[in-house]
N, C-alpha and C. Protein backbone atom coordinates (compact mmCIF):
# COMPACT_ATOMS: atom_id res chain seq x y z
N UNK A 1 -35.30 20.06 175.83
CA UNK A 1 -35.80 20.27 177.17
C UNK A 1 -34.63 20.56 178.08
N UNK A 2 -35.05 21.07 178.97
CA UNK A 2 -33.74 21.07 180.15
C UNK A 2 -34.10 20.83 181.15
N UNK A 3 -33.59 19.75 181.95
CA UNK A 3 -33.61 18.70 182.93
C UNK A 3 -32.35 19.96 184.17
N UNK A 4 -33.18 20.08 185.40
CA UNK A 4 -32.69 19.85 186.68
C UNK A 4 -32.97 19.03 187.23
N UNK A 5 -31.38 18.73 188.37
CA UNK A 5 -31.47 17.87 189.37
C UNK A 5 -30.64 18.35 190.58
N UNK A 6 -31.11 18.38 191.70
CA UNK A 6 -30.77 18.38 192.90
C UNK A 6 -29.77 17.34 193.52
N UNK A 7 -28.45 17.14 193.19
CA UNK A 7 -28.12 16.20 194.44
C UNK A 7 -27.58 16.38 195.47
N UNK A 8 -27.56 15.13 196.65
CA UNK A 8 -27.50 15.68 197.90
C UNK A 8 -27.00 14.09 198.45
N UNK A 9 -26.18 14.42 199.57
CA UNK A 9 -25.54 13.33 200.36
C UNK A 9 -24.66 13.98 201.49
N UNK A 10 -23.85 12.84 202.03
CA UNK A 10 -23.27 13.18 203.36
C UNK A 10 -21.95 13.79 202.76
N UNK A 11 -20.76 14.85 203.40
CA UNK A 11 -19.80 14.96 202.88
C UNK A 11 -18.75 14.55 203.03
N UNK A 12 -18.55 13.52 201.62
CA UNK A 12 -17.36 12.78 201.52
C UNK A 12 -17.47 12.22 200.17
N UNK A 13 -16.44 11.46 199.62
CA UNK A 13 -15.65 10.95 198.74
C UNK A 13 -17.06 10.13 197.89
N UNK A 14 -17.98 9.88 198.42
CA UNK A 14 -19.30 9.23 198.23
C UNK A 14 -20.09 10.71 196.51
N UNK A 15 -20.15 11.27 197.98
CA UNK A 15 -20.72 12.68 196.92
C UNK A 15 -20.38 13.58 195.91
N UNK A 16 -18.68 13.40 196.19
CA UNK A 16 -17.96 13.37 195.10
C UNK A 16 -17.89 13.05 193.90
N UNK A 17 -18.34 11.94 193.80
CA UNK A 17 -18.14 10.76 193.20
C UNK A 17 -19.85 10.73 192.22
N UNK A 18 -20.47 11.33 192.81
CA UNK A 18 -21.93 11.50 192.22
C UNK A 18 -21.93 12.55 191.52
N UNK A 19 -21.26 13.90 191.68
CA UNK A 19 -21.49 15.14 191.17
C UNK A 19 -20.54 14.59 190.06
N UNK A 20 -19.45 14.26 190.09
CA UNK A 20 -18.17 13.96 188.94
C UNK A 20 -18.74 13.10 188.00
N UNK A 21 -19.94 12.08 188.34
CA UNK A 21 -20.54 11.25 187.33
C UNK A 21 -21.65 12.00 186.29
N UNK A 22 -22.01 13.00 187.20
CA UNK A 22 -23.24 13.87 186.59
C UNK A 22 -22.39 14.61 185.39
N UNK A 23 -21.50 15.53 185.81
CA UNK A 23 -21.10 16.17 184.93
C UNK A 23 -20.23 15.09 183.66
N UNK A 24 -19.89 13.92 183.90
CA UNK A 24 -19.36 13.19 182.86
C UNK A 24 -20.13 12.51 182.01
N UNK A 25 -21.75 12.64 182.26
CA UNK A 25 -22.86 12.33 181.65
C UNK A 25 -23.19 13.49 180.77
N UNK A 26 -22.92 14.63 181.18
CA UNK A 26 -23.10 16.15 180.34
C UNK A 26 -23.79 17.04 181.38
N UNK A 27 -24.14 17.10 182.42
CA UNK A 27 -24.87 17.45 183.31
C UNK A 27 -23.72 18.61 183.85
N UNK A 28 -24.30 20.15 184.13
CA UNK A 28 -23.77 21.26 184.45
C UNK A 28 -23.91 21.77 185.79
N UNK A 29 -22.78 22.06 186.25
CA UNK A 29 -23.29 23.12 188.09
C UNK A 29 -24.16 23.96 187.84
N UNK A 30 -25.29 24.16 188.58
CA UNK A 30 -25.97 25.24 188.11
C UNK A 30 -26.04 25.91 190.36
N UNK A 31 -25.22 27.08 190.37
CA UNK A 31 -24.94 27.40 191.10
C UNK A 31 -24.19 27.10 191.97
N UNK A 32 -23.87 27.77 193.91
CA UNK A 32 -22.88 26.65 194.47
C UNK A 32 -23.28 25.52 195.04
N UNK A 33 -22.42 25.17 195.66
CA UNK A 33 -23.02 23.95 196.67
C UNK A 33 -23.41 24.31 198.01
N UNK A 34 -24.48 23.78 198.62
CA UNK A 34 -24.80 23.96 200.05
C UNK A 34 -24.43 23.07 200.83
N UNK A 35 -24.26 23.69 202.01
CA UNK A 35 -23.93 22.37 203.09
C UNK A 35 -24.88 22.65 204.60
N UNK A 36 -24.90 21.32 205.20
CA UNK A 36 -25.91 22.04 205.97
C UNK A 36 -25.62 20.95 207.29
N UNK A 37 -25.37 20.88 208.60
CA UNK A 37 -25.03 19.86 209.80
C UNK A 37 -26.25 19.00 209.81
N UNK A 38 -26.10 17.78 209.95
CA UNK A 38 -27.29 16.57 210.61
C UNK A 38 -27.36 16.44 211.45
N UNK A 39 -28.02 17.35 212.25
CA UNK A 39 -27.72 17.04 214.36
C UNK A 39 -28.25 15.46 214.38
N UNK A 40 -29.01 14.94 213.65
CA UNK A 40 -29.36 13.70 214.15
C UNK A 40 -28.33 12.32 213.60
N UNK A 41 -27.58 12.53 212.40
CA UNK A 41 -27.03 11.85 211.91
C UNK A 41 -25.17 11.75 212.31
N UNK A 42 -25.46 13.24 212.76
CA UNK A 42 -23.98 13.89 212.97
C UNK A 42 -23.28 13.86 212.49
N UNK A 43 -23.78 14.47 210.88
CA UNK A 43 -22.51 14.71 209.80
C UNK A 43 -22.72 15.98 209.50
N UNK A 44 -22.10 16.53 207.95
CA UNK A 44 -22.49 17.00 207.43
C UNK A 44 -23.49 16.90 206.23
N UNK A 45 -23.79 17.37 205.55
CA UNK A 45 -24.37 17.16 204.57
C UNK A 45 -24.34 17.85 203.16
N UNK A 46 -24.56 17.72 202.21
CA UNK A 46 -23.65 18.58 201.34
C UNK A 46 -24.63 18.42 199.76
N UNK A 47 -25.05 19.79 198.91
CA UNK A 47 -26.22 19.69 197.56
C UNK A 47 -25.89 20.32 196.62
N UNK A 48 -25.61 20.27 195.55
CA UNK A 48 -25.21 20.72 194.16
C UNK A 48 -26.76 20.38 193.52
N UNK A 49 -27.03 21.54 192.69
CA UNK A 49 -27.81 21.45 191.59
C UNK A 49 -27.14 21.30 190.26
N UNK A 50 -27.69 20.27 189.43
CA UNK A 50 -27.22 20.18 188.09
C UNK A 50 -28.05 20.47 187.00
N UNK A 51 -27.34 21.11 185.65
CA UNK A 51 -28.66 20.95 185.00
C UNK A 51 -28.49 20.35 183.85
N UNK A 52 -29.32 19.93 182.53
CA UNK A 52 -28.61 19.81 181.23
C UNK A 52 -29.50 19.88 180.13
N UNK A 53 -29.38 20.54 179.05
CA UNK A 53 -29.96 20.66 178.02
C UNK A 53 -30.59 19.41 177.66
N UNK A 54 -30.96 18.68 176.80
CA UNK A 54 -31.64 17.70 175.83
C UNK A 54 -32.34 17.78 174.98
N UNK A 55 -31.94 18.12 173.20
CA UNK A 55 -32.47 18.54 172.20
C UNK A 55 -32.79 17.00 171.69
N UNK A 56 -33.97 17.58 171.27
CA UNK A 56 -35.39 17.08 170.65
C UNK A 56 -35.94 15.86 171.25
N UNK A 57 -36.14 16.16 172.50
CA UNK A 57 -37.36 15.73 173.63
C UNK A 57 -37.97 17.03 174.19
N UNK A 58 -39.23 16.20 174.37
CA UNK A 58 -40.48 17.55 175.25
C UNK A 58 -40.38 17.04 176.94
N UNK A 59 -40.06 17.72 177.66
CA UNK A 59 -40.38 17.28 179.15
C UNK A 59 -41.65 17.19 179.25
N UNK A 60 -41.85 15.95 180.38
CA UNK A 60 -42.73 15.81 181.18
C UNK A 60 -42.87 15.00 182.12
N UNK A 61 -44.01 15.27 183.33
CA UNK A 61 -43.08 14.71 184.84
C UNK A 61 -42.42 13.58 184.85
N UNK A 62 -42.99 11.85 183.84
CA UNK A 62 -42.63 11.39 183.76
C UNK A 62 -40.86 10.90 183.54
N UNK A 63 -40.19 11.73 182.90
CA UNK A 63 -39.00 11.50 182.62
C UNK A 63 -37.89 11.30 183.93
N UNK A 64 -37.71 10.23 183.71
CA UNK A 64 -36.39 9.58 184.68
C UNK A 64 -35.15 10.59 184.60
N UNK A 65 -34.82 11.63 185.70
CA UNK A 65 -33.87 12.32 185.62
C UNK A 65 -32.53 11.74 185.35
N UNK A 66 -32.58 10.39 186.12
CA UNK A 66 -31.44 10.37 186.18
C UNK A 66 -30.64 8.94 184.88
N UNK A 67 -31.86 8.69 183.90
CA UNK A 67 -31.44 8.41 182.46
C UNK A 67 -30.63 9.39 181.64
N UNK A 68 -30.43 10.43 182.07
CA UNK A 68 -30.13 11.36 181.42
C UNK A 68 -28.57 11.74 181.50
């Protein structure tokens, strides 16, 4: 199966730190990153999509992305 995931957070050392775990799990960039201002929060904000193969499982909605 192949599992996407969206992550997303404020930008800093935090979100960093999430994308670097994904890919050390096996999890791939799948395109760039977006960033986007929080007028209400007054940061930035910042989203990487990941993706990753997983041979011999069937997806379905159930599956915990982030067991993976």
């Amino acid at each position: 199966m192949k599992l996407y995931r969206f992550l997303t957070g404020s930008d800093d050392a935090s979100f960093c730190h999430k994308v670097t775990a994904a890919l050390n799990k096996g999890w791939h960039l799948y395109g760039s990153p977006t960033y986007a201002y929080d007028t209400e929060g007054k940061v930035m904000k910042c989203g990487q999509a990941v993706v990753k193969d997983v041979e011999g499982k069937e997806y379905e909605p159930s599956v915990k992305l982030s067991d993976y």
